[in-house]
C-alpha atoms as a PDB file:
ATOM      1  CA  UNK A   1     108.936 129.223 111.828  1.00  0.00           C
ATOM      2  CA  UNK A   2     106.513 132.092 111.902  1.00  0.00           C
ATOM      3  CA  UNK A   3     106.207 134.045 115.224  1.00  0.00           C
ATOM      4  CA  UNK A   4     103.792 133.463 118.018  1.00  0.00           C
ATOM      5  CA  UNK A   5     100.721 135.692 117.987  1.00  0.00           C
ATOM      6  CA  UNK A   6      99.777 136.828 121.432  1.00  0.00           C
ATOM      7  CA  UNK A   7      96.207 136.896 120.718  1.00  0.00           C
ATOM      8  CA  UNK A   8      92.589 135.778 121.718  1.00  0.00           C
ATOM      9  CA  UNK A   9      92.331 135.036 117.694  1.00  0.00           C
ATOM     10  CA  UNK A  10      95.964 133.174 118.032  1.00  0.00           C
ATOM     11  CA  UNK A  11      94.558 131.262 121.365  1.00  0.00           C
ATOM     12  CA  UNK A  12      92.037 129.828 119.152  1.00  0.00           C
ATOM     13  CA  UNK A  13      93.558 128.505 116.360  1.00  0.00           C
ATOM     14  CA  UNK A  14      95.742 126.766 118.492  1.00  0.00           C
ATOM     15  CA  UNK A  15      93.170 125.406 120.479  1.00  0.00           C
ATOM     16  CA  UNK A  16      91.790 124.161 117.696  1.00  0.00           C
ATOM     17  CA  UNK A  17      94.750 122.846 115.857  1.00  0.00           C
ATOM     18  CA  UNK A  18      95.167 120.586 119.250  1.00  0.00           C
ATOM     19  CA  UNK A  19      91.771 119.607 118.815  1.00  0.00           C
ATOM     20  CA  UNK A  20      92.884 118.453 115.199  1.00  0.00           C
ATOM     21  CA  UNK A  21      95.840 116.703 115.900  1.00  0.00           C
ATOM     22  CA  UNK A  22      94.236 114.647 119.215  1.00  0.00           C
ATOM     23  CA  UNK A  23      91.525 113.815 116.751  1.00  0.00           C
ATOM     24  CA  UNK A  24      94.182 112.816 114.211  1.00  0.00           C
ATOM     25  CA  UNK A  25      96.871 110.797 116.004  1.00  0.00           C
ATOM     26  CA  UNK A  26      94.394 107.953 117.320  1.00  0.00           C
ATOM     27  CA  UNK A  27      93.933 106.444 113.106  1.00  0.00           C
ATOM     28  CA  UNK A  28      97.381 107.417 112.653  1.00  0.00           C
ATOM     29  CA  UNK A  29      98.806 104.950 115.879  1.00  0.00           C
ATOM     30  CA  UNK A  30      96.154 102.565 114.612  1.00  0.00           C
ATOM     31  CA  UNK A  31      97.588 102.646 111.173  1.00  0.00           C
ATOM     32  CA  UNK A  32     100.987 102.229 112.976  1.00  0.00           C
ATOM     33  CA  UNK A  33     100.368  99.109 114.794  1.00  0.00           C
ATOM     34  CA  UNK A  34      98.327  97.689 111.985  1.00  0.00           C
ATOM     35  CA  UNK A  35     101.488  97.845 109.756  1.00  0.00           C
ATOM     36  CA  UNK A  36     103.429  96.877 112.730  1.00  0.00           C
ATOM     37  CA  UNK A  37     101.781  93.334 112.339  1.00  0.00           C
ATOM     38  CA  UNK A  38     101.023  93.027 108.752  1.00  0.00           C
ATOM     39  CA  UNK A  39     105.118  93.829 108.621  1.00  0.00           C
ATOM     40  CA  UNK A  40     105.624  91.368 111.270  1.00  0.00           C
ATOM     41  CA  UNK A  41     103.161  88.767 108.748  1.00  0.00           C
ATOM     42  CA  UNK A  42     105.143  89.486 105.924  1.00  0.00           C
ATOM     43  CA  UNK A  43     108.486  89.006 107.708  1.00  0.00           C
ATOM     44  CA  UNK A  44     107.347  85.361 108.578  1.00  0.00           C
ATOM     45  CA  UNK A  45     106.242  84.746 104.833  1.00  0.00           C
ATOM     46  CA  UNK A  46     109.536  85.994 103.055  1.00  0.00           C
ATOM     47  CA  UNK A  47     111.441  83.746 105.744  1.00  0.00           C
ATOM     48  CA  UNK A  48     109.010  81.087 104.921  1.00  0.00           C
ATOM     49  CA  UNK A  49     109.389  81.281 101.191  1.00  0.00           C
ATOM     50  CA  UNK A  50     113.503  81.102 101.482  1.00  0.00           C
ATOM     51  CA  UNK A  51     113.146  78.181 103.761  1.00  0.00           C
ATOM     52  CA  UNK A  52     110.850  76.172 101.014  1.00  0.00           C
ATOM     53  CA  UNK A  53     112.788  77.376  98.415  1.00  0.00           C
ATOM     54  CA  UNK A  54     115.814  75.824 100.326  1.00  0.00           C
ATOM     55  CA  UNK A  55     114.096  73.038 100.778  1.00  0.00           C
ATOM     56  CA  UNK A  56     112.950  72.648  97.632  1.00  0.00           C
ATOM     57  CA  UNK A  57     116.856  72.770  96.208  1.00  0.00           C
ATOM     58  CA  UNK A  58     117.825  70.113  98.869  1.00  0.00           C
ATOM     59  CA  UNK A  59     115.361  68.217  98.043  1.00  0.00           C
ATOM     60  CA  UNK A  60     116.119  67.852  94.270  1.00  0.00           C
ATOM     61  CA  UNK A  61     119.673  66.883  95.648  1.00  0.00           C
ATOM     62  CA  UNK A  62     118.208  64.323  97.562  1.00  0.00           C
ATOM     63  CA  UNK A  63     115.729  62.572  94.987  1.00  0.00           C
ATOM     64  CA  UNK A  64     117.979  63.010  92.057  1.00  0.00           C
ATOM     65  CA  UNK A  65     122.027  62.612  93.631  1.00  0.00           C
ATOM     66  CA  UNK A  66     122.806  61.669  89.878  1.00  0.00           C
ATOM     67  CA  UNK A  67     122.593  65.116  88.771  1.00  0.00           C
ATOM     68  CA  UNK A  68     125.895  65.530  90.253  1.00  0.00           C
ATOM     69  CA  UNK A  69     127.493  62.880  87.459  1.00  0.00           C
ATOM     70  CA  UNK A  70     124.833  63.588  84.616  1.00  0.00           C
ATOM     71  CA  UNK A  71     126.929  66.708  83.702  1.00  0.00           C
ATOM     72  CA  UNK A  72     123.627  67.818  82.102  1.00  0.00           C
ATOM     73  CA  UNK A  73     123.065  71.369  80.873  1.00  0.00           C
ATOM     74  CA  UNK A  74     120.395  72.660  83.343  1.00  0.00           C
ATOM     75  CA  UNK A  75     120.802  76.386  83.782  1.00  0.00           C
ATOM     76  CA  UNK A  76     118.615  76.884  80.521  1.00  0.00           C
ATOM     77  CA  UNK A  77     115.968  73.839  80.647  1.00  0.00           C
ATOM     78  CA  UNK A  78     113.203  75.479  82.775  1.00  0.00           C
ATOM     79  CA  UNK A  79     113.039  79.443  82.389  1.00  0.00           C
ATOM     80  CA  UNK A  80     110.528  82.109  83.709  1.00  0.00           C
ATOM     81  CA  UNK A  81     109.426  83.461  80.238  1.00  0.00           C
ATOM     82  CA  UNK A  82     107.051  86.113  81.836  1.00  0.00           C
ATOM     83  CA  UNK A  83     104.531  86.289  85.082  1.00  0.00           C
ATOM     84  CA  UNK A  84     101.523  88.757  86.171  1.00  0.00           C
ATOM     85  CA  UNK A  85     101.815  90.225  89.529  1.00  0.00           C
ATOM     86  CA  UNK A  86      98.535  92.015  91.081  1.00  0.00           C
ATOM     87  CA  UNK A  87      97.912  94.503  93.714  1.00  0.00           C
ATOM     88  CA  UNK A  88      96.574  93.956  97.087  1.00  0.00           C
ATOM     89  CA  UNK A  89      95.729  96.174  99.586  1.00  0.00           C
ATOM     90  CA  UNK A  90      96.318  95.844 103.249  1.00  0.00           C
ATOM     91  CA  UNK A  91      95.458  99.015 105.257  1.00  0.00           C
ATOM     92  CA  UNK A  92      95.978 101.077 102.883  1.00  0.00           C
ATOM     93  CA  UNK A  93      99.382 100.026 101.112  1.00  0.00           C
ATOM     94  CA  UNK A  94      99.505  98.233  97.767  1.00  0.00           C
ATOM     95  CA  UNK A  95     101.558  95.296  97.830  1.00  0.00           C
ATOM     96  CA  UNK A  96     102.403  92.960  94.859  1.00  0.00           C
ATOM     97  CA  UNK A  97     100.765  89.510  94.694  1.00  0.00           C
ATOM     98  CA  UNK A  98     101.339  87.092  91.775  1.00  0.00           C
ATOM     99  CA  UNK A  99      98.793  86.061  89.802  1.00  0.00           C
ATOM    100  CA  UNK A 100     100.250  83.789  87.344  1.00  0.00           C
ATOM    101  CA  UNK A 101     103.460  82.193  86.050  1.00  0.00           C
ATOM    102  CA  UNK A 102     104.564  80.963  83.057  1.00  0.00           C
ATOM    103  CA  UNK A 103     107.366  78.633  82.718  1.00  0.00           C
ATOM    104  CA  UNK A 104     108.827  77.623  79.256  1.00  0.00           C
ATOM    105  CA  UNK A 105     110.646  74.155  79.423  1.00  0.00           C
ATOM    106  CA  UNK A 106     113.505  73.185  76.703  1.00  0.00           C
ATOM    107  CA  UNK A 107     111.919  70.611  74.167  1.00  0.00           C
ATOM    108  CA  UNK A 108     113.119  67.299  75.074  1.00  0.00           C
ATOM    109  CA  UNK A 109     113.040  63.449  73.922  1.00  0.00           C
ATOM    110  CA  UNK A 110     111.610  61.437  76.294  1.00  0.00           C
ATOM    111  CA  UNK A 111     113.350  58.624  74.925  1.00  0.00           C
ATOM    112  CA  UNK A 112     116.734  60.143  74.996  1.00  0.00           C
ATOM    113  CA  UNK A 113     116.296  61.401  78.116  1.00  0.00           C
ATOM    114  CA  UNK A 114     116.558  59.026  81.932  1.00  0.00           C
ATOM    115  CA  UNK A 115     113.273  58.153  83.089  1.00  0.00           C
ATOM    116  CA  UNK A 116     113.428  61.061  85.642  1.00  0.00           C
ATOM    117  CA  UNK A 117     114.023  63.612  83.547  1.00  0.00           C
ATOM    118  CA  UNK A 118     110.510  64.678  83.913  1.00  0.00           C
ATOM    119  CA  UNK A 119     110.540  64.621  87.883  1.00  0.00           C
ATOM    120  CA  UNK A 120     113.864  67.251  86.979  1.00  0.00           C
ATOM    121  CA  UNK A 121     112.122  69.251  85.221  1.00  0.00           C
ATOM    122  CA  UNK A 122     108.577  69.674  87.600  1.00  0.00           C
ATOM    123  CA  UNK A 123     111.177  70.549  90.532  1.00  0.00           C
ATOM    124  CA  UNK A 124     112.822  73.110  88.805  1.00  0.00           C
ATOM    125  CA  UNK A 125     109.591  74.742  87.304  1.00  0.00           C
ATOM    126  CA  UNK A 126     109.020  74.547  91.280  1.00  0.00           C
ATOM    127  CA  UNK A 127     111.877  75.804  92.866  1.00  0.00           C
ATOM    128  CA  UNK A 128     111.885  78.605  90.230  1.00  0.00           C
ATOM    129  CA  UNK A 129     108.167  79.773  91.443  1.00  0.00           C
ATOM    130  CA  UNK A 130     109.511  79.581  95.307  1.00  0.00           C
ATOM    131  CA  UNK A 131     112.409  81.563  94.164  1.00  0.00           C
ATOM    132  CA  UNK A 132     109.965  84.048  92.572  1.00  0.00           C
ATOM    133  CA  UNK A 133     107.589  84.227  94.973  1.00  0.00           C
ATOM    134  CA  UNK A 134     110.519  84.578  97.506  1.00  0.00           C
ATOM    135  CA  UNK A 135     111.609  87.539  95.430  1.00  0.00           C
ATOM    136  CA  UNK A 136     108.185  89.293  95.610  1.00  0.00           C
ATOM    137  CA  UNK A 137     107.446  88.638  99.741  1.00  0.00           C
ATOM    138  CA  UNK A 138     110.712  90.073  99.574  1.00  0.00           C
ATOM    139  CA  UNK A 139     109.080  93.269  97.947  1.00  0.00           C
ATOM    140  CA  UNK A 140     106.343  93.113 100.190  1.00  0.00           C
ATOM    141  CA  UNK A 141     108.219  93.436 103.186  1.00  0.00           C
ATOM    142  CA  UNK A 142     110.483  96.533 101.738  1.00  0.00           C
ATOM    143  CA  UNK A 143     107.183  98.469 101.045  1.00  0.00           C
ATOM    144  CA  UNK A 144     105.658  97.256 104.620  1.00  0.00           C
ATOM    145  CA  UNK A 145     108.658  98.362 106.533  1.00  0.00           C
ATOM    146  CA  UNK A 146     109.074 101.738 104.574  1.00  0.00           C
ATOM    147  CA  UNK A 147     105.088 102.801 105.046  1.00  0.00           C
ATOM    148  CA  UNK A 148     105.787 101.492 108.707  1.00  0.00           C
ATOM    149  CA  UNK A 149     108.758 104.048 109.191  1.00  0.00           C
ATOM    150  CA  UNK A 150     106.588 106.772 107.573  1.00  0.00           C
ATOM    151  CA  UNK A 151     103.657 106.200 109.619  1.00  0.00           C
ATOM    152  CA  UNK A 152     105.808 106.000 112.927  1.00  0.00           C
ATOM    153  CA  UNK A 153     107.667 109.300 112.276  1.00  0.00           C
ATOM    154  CA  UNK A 154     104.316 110.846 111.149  1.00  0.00           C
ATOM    155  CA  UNK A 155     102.693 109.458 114.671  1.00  0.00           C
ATOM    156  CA  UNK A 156     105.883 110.486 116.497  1.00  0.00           C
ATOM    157  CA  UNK A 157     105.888 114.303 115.222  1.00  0.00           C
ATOM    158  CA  UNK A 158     102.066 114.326 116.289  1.00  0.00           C
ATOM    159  CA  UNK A 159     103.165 112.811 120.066  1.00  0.00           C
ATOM    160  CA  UNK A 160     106.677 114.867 120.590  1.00  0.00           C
ATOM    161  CA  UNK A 161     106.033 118.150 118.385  1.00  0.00           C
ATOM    162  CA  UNK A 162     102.939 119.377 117.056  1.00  0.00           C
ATOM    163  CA  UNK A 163     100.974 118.203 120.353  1.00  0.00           C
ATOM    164  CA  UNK A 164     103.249 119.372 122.940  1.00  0.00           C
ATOM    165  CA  UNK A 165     103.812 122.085 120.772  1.00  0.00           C
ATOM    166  CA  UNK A 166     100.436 123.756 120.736  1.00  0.00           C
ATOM    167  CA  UNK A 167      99.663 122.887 124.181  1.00  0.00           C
ATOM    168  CA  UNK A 168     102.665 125.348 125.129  1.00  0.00           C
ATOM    169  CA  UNK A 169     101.612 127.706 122.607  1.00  0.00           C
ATOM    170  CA  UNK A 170      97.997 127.737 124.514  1.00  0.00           C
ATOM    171  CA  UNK A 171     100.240 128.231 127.726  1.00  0.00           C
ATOM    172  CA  UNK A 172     101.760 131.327 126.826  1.00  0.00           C
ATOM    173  CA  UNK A 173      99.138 133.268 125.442  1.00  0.00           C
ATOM    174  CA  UNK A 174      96.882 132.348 128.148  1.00  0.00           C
ATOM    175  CA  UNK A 175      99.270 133.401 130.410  1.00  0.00           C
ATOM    176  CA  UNK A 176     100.251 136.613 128.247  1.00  0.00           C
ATOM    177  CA  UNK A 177      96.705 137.620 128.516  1.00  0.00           C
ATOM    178  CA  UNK A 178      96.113 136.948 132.004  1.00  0.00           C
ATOM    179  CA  UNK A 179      98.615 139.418 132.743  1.00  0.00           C
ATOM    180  CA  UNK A 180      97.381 141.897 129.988  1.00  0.00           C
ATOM    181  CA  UNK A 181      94.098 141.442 131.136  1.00  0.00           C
ATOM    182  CA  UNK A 182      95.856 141.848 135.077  1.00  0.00           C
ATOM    183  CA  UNK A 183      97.523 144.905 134.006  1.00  0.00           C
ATOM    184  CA  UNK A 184      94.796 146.805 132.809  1.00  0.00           C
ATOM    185  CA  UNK A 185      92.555 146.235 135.670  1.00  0.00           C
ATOM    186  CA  UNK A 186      95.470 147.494 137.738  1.00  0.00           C
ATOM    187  CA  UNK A 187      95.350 150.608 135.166  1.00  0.00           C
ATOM    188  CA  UNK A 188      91.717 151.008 135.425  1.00  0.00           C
ATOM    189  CA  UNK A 189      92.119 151.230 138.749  1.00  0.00           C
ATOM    190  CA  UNK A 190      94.882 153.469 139.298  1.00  0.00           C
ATOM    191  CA  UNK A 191      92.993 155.995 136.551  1.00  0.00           C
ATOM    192  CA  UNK A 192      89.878 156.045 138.770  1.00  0.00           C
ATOM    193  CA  UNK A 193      91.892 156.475 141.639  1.00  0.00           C
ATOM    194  CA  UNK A 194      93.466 158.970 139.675  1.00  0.00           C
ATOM    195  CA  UNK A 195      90.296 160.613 139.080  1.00  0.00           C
ATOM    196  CA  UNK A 196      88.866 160.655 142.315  1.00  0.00           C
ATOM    197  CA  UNK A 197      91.597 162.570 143.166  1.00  0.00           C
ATOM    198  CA  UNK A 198      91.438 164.768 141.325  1.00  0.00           C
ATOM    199  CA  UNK A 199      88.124 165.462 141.733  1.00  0.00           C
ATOM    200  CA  UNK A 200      88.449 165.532 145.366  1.00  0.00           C
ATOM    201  CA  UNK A 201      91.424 168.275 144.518  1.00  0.00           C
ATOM    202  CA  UNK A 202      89.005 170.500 142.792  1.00  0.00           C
ATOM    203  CA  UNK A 203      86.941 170.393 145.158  1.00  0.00           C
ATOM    204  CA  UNK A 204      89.011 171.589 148.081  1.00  0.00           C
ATOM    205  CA  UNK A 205      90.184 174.192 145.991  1.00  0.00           C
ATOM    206  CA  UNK A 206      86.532 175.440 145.347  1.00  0.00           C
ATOM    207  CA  UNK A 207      85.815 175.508 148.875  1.00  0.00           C
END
């Protein structure tokens, strides 16, 4: 850290680095409690995604219990064979959003299959997009929370350093030339005094 300059020219740039940073911090604590919520919003949506993606499993157990005796090979019938996620911004961060999905589905019979083979197949094509889409609010939230940390340290240095920083700066020089400022009044003084003296001397010894 470079060294304090004692100095009118010092004084000012430090009066006008406060000016700066007072100017500064409001957008930044705005920014801060902005992603506060919008953190807070995407919190709610990842846990709402899980929860219908739950849901979504439980209910396939539900409408179909004969999966559990079909023996059926279902890891591979419904597969994510590519999606599109876009970008949106929200105050300033850029957050994933999917766009589109595509799903490719096994070729089946319909006649060699049960009659609710098809229902099978439109929940998993389902719970595979909740999954997905709980995957991606999961993203969201990550980047939220990790612009919210940056933000709050950045806001924090502003309130606990830089601020209180310069206003002590201002402090000591102000006080460091007072008492320059002090000192050579007092040596101004003490020369004419000085002076007068010696004037006075002179002129005694004239006479």
């Amino acid at each position: 850290m470079a060294k304090l300059k004692l100095s009118k020219h010092a004084l000012h740039e430090q009066q006008e680095q406060l000016k700066l940073y007072k100017r500064l911090l409001p957008s930044l604590d705005l920014k801060r409690r902005q992603l506060t919520m919008e953190a807070q919003k995407a919190e709610q949506e990842h846990a709402a995604a899980i929860a219908r993606s739950d849901d979504l499993e439980t209910r396939i157990g539900e409408e179909l219990p004969m999966l559990a005796d079909e023996g059926l090979p279902l890891s591979d019938l419904v597969v994510i064979k590519g999606y599109k996620l876009g970008e949106q911004n929200i105050v300033g961060v850029r957050l994933p959003i999917l766009e589109s999905l595509d799903c490719r589905v096994v070729d089946y019979s319909p006649l060699a299959t049960p009659p609710w083979f098809d229902i099978l197949v439109q929940r998993l094509q389902d719970a595979k997009t909740c999954r997905l889409r709980a995957e991606i609010a999961a993203q969201r939230l990550d980047i939220l929370r990790l612009q919210l940390r940056r933000i709050t340290q950045r806001v924090n240095l502003f309130e606990k350093i830089l601020i209180p920083t310069a206003h002590g700066n201002i402090q000591r020089i102000r006080i460091y030339l007072g008492e320059t400022e002090r000192a050579a009044v007092v040596t101004s003084k003490l020369a004419k005094s000085k002076q007068l003296h010696d004037r006075s001397t002179l002129t005694e010894a004239s006479e």
